[in-house]
C-alpha atoms as a PDB file:
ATOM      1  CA  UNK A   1      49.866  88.439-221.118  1.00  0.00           C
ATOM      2  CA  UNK A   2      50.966  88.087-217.546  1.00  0.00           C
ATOM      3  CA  UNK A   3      51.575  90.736-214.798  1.00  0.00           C
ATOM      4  CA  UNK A   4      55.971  90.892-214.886  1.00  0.00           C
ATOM      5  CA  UNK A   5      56.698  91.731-211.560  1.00  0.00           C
ATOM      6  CA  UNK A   6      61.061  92.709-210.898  1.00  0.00           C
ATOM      7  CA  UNK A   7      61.999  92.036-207.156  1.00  0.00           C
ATOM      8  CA  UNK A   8      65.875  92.312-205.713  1.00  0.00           C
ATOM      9  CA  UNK A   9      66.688  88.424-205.302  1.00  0.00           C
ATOM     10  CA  UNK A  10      69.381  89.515-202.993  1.00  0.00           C
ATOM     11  CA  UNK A  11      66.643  91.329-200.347  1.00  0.00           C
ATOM     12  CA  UNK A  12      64.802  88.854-197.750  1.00  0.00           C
ATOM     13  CA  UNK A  13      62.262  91.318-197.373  1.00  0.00           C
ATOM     14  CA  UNK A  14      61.250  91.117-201.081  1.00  0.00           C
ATOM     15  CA  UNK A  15      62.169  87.185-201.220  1.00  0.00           C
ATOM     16  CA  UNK A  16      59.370  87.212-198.252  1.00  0.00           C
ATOM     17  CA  UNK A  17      56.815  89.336-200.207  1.00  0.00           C
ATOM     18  CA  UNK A  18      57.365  86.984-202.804  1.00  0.00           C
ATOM     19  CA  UNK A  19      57.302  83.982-200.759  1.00  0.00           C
ATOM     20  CA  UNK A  20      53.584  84.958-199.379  1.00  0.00           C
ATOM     21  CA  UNK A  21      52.169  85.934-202.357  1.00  0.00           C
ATOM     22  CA  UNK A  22      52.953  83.575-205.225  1.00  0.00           C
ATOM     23  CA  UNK A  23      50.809  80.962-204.032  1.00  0.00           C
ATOM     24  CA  UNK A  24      47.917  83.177-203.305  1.00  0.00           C
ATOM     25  CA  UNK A  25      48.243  83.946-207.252  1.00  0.00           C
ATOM     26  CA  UNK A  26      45.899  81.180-208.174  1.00  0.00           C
ATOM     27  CA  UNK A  27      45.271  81.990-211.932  1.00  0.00           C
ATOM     28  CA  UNK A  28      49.262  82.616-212.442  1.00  0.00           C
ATOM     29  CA  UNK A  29      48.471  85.566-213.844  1.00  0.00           C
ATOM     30  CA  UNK A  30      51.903  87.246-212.434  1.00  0.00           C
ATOM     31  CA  UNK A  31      55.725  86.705-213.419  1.00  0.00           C
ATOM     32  CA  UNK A  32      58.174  86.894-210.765  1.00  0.00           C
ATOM     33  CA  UNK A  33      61.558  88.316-212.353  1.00  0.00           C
ATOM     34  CA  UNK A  34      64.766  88.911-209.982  1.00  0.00           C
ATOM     35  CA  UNK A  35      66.546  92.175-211.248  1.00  0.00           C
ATOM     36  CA  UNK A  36      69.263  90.560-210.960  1.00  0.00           C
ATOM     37  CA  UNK A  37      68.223  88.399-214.095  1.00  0.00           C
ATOM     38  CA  UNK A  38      66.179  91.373-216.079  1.00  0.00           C
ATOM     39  CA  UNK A  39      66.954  91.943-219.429  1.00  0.00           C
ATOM     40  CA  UNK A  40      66.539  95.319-220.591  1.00  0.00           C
ATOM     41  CA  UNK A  41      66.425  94.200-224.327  1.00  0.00           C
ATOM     42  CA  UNK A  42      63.399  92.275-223.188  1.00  0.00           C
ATOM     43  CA  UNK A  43      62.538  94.781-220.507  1.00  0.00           C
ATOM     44  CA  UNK A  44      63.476  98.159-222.320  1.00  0.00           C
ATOM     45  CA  UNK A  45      61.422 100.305-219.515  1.00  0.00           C
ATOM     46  CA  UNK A  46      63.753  99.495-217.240  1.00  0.00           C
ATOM     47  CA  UNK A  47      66.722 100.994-219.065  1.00  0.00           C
ATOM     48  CA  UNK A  48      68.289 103.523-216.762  1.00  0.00           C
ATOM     49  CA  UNK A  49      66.095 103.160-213.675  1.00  0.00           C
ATOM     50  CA  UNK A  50      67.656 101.959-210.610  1.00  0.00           C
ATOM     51  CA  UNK A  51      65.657  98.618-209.873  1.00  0.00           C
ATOM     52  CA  UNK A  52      66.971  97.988-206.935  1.00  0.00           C
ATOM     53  CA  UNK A  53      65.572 101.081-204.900  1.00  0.00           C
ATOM     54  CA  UNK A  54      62.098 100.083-205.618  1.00  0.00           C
ATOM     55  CA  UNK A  55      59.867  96.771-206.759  1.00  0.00           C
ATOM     56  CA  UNK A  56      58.679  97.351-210.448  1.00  0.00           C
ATOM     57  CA  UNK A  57      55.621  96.317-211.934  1.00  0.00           C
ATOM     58  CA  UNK A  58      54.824  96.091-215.810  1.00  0.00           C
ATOM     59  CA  UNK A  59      50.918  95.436-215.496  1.00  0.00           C
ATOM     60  CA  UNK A  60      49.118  92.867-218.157  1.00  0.00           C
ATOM     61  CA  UNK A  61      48.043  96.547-219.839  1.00  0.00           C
ATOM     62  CA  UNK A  62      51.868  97.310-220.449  1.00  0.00           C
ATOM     63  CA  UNK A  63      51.389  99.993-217.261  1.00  0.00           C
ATOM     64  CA  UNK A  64      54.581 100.112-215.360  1.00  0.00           C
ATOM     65  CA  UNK A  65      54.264 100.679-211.656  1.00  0.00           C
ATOM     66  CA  UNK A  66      56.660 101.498-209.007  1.00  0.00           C
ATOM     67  CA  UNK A  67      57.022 101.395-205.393  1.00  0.00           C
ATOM     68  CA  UNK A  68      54.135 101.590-203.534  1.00  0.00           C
ATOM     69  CA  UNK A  69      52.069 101.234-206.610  1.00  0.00           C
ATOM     70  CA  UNK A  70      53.695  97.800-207.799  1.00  0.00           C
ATOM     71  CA  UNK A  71      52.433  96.759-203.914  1.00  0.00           C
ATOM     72  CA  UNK A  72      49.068  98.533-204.283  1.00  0.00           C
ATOM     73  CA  UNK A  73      48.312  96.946-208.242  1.00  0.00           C
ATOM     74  CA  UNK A  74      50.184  93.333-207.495  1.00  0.00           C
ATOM     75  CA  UNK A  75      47.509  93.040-204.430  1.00  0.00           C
ATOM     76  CA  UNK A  76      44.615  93.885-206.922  1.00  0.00           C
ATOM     77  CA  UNK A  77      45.730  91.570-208.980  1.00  0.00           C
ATOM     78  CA  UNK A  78      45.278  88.565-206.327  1.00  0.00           C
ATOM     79  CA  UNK A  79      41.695  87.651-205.144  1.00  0.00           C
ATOM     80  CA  UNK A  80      42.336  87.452-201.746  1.00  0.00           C
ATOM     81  CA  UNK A  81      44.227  90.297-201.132  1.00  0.00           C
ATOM     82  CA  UNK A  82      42.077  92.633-203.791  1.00  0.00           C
ATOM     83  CA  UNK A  83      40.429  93.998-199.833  1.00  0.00           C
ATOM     84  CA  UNK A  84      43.489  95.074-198.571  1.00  0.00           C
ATOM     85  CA  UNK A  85      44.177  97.275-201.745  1.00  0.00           C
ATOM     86  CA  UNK A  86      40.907  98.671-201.519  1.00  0.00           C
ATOM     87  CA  UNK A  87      42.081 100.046-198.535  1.00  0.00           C
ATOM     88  CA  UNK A  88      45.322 101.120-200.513  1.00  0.00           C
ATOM     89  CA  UNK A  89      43.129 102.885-202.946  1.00  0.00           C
ATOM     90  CA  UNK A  90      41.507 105.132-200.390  1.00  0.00           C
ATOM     91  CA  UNK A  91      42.263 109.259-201.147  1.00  0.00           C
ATOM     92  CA  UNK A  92      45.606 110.346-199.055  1.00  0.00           C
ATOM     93  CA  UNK A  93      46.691 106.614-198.756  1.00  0.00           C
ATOM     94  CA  UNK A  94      49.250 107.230-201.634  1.00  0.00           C
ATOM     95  CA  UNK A  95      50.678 110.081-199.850  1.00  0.00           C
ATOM     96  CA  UNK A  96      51.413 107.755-196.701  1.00  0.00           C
ATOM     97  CA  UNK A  97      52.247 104.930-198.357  1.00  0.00           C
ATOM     98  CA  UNK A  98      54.394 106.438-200.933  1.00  0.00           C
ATOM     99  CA  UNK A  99      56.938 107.762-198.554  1.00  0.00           C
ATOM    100  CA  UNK A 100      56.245 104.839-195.755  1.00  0.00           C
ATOM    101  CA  UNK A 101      57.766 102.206-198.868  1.00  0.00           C
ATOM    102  CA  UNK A 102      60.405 104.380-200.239  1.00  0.00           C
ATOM    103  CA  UNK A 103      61.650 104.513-196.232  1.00  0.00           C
ATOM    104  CA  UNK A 104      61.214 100.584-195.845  1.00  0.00           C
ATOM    105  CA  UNK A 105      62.821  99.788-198.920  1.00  0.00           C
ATOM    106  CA  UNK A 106      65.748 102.367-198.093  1.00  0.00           C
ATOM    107  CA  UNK A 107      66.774 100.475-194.530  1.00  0.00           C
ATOM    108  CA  UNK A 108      65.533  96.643-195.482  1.00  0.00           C
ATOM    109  CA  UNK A 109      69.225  95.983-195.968  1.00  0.00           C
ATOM    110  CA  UNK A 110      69.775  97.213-192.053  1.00  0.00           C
ATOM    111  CA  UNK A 111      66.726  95.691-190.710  1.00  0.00           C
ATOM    112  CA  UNK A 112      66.717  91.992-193.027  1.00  0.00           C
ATOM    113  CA  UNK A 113      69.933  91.354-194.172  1.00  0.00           C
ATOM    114  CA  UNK A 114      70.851  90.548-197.385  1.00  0.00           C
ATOM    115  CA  UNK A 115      71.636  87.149-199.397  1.00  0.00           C
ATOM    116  CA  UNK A 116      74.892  86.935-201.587  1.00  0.00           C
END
C-alpha cells in the first residue's frame, strides 16, 4: 500500500511542494491526491475535516497525519530528504513547526496566489 498524500490543487505553494518532491520519490511509494478530487467514500477519514486548511497524509500504516506532520512523515518517507526530517524529529521542533505551518498555510493564498 502506498503513502496517499491530499494537497489543494488550487494552491501554488502546495503544487510547488509537490512539484519538488515527486521525483525525489524514487520507489513511488506515495500517491498524490488533489482535494479537490478526494472521495470521502474512498477516503472516509476525511469526512468532515476541512482539507483545505492543512496537507493530509494517510501513511502506508493507515496513520493519518496533518499539517506539519504530513511534511515531517512525507520527508521520511523519501531517501533524500529522510536528513532533513531528522531534524524535524528533534524535541520542541513540533512546537515551532506546528504553529510556523498552520501560519504559512493560513496566508499562502496572499503570498502565492491561487490557480482557478
Amino acid at each position: 500500500m502506498k503513502h496517499v498524500v491530499f494537497y489543494d490543487a488550487k494552491c501554488p505553494l502546495c503544487m510547488n511542494t509537490k512539484r519538488v518532491l515527486k521525483p525525489l520519490d524514487w520507489k513511488s511509494r506515495i500517491e498524490w491526491v488533489p482535494v479537490q478530487e478526494a472521495d470521502v467514500e474512498d477516503y472516509p477519514f476525511l469526512k468532515g475535516r476541512n482539507v483545505y486548511d492543512e496537507i493530509y497524509m494517510q501513511a502506508s500504516s493507515g496513520v493519518v497525519y496533518v499539517g506539519f506532520y504530513t511534511i515531517r512523515r512525507l520527508l521520511s518517507a523519501l531517501p533524500v530528504t529522510r536528513p532533513v526530517s531528522l531534524l524535524l524529529h528533534l524535541p520542541g521542533a513540533a512546537l515551532l513547526g506546528s504553529p510556523l505551518y498552520k501560519w504559512v498555510s493560513r496566508h499562502r493564498y496572499e503570498w502565492f496566489g491561487r490557480y482557478d
